[in-house]
Protein backbone atom coordinates (compact mmCIF):
# COMPACT_ATOMS: atom_id res chain seq x y z
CA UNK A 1 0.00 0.00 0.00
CA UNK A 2 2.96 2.28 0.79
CA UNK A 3 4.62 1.54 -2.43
CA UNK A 4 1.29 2.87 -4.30
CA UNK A 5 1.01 5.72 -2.62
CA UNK A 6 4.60 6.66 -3.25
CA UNK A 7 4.18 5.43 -7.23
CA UNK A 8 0.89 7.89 -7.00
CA UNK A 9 3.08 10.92 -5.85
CA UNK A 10 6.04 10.28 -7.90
CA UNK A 11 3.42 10.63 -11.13
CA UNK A 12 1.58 13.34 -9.62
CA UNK A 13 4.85 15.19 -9.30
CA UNK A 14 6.32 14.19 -12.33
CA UNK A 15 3.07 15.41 -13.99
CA UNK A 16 3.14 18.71 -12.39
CA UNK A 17 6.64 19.58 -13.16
CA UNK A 18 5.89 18.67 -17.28
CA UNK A 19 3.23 21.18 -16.71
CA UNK A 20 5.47 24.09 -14.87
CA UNK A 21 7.88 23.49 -17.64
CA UNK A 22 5.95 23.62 -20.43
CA UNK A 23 4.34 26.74 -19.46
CA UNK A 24 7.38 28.36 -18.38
CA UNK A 25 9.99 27.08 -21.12
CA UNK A 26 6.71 26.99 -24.11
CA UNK A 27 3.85 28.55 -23.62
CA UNK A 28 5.15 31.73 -21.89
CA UNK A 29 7.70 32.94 -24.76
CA UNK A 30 5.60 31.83 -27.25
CA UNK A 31 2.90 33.98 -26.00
CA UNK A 32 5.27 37.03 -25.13
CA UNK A 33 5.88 36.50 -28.57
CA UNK A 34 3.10 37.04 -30.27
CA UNK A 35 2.32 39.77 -28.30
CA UNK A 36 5.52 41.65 -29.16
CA UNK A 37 4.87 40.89 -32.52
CA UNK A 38 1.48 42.00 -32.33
CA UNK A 39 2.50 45.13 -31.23
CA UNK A 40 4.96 45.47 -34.22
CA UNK A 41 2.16 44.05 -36.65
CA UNK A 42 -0.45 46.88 -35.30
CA UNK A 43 2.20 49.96 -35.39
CA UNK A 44 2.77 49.31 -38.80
CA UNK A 45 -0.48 48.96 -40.37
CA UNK A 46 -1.43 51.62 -38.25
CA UNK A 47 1.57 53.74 -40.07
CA UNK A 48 0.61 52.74 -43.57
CA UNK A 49 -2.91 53.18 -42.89
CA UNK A 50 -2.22 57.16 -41.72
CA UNK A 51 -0.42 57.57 -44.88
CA UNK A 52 -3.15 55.92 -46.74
CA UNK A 53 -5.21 58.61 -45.36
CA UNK A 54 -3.12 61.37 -45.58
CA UNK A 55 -3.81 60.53 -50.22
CA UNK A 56 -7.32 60.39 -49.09
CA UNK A 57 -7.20 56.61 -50.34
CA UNK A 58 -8.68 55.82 -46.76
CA UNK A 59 -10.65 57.18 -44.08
CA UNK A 60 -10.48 55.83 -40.88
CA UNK A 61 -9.64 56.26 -37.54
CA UNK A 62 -7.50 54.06 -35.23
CA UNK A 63 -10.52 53.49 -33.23
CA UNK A 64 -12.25 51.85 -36.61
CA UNK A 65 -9.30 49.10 -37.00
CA UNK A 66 -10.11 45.90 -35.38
CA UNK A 67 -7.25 43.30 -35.29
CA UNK A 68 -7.03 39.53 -34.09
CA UNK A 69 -4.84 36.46 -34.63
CA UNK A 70 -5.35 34.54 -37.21
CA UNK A 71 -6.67 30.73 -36.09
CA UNK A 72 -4.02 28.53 -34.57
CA UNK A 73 -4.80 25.85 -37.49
CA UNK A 74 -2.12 26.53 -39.50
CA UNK A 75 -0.18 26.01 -36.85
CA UNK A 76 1.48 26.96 -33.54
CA UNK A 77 4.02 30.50 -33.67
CA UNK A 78 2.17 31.65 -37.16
CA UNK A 79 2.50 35.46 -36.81
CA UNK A 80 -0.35 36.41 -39.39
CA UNK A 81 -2.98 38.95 -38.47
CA UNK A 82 -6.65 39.86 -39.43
CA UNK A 83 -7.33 43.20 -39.55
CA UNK A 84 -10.62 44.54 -40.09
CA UNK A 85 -12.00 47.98 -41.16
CA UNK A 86 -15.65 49.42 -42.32
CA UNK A 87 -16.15 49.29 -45.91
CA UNK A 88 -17.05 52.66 -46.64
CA UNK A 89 -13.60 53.71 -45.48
CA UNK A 90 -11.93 53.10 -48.45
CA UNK A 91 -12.11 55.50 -51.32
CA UNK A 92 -10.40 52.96 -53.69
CA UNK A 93 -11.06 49.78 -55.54
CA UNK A 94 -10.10 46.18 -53.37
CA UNK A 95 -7.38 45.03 -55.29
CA UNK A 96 -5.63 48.42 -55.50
CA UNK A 97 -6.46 48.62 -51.72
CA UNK A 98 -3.96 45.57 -51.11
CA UNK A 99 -1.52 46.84 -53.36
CA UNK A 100 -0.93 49.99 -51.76
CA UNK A 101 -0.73 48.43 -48.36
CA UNK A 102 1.49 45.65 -48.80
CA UNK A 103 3.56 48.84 -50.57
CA UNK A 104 3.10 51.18 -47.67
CA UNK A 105 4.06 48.08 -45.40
CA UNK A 106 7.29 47.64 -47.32
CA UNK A 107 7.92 51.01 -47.35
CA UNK A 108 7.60 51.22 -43.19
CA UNK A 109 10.17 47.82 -43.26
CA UNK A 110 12.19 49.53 -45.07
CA UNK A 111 12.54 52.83 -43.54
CA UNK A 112 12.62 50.77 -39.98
CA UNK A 113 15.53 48.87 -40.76
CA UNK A 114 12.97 45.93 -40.48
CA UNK A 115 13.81 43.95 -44.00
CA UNK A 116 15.14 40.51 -44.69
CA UNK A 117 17.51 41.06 -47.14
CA UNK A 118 15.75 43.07 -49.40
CA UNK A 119 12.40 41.83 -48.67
CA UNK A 120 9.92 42.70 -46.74
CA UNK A 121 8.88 41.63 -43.47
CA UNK A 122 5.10 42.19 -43.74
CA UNK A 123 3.07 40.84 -46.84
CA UNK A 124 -0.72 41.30 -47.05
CA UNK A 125 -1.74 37.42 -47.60
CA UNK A 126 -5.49 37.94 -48.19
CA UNK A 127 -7.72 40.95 -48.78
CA UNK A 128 -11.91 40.14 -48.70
CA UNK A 129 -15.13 41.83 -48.09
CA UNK A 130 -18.00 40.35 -46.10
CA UNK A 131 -20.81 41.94 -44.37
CA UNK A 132 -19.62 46.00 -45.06
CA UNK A 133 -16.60 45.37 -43.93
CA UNK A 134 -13.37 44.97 -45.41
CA UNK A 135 -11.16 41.82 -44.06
CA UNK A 136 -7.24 41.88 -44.79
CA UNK A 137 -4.36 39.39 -43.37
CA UNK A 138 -1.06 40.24 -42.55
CA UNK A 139 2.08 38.15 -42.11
CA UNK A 140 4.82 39.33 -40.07
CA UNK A 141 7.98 37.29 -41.68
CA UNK A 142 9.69 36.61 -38.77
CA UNK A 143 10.10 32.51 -38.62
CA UNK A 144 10.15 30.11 -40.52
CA UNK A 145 6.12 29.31 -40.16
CA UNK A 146 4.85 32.08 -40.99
CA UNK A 147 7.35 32.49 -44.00
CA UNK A 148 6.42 28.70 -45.26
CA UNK A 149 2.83 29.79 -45.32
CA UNK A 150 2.88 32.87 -47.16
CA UNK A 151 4.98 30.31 -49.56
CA UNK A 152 2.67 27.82 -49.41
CA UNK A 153 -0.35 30.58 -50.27
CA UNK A 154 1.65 32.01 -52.99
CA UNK A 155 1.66 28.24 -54.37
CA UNK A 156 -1.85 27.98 -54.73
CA UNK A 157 -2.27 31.47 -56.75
């Protein structure tokens, strides 16, 4: 009966130390970073969006731009972001709406000193409309993930 109960708290601790350290040495820096890189993601659409504005090509506020992750199916430590803004906000046709953000995004890489190489790291991956408002995804290239999907997207155009 002793030897049970010993076996029983030998799992239970063994089990509680997997947890501590896969929350502390996993889950914690991968959530610190995606927050950090939300941060980064938001402050540069935010950028390209004023400038957007500032050509009258959009009109919105920073209170109008809603943002969340994109869904954990592609897989765990994607760094792609919806981003979501009214359709009447936008004085210019969809596709020419994507170009000139994944421009202005290139341009605020650029003049960051964020680039890889000479790319990029932000690409708008998917621009739609649904229910008056306007829907657009954006991939911040900074592992190998994220990078891998944009490939894999750019595959299937």
């Amino acid at each position: 009966m002793n030897l049970i109960f010993e076996m029983l708290i030998g799992f239970l601790l063994a089990f509680i130390l997997f947890k501590l350290f896969n929350y502390f040495i996993i889950k914690l820096p991968e959530r610190r970073r995606k927050l950090i890189a939300t941060e980064i993601v938001k402050l540069a659409v935010n950028k390209t969006l004023v400038k957007l504005n500032q050509n009258d090509m959009v009109t919105i506020t920073q209170s109008q731009l809603n943002d969340s992750m994109v869904a954990d199916a592609w897989g765990k430590g994607m760094l792609v972001f919806e981003f979501v803004i009214p359709e009447n906000n936008i004085n210019i046709e969809m596709e020419e709406f994507k170009t000139m953000l994944d421009d202005g995004l290139s341009e605020y890489s650029a003049t960051s000193l964020m680039n890889i190489g000479s790319q990029s790291i932000f690409k708008v991956t998917d621009t739609w409309q649904r229910e008056g408002l306007i829907h657009f995804d954006v991939a911040y290239l900074n592992n190998r993930k994220t990078i891998e999907y944009v490939e894999d997207l750019n595959k299937l155009k």
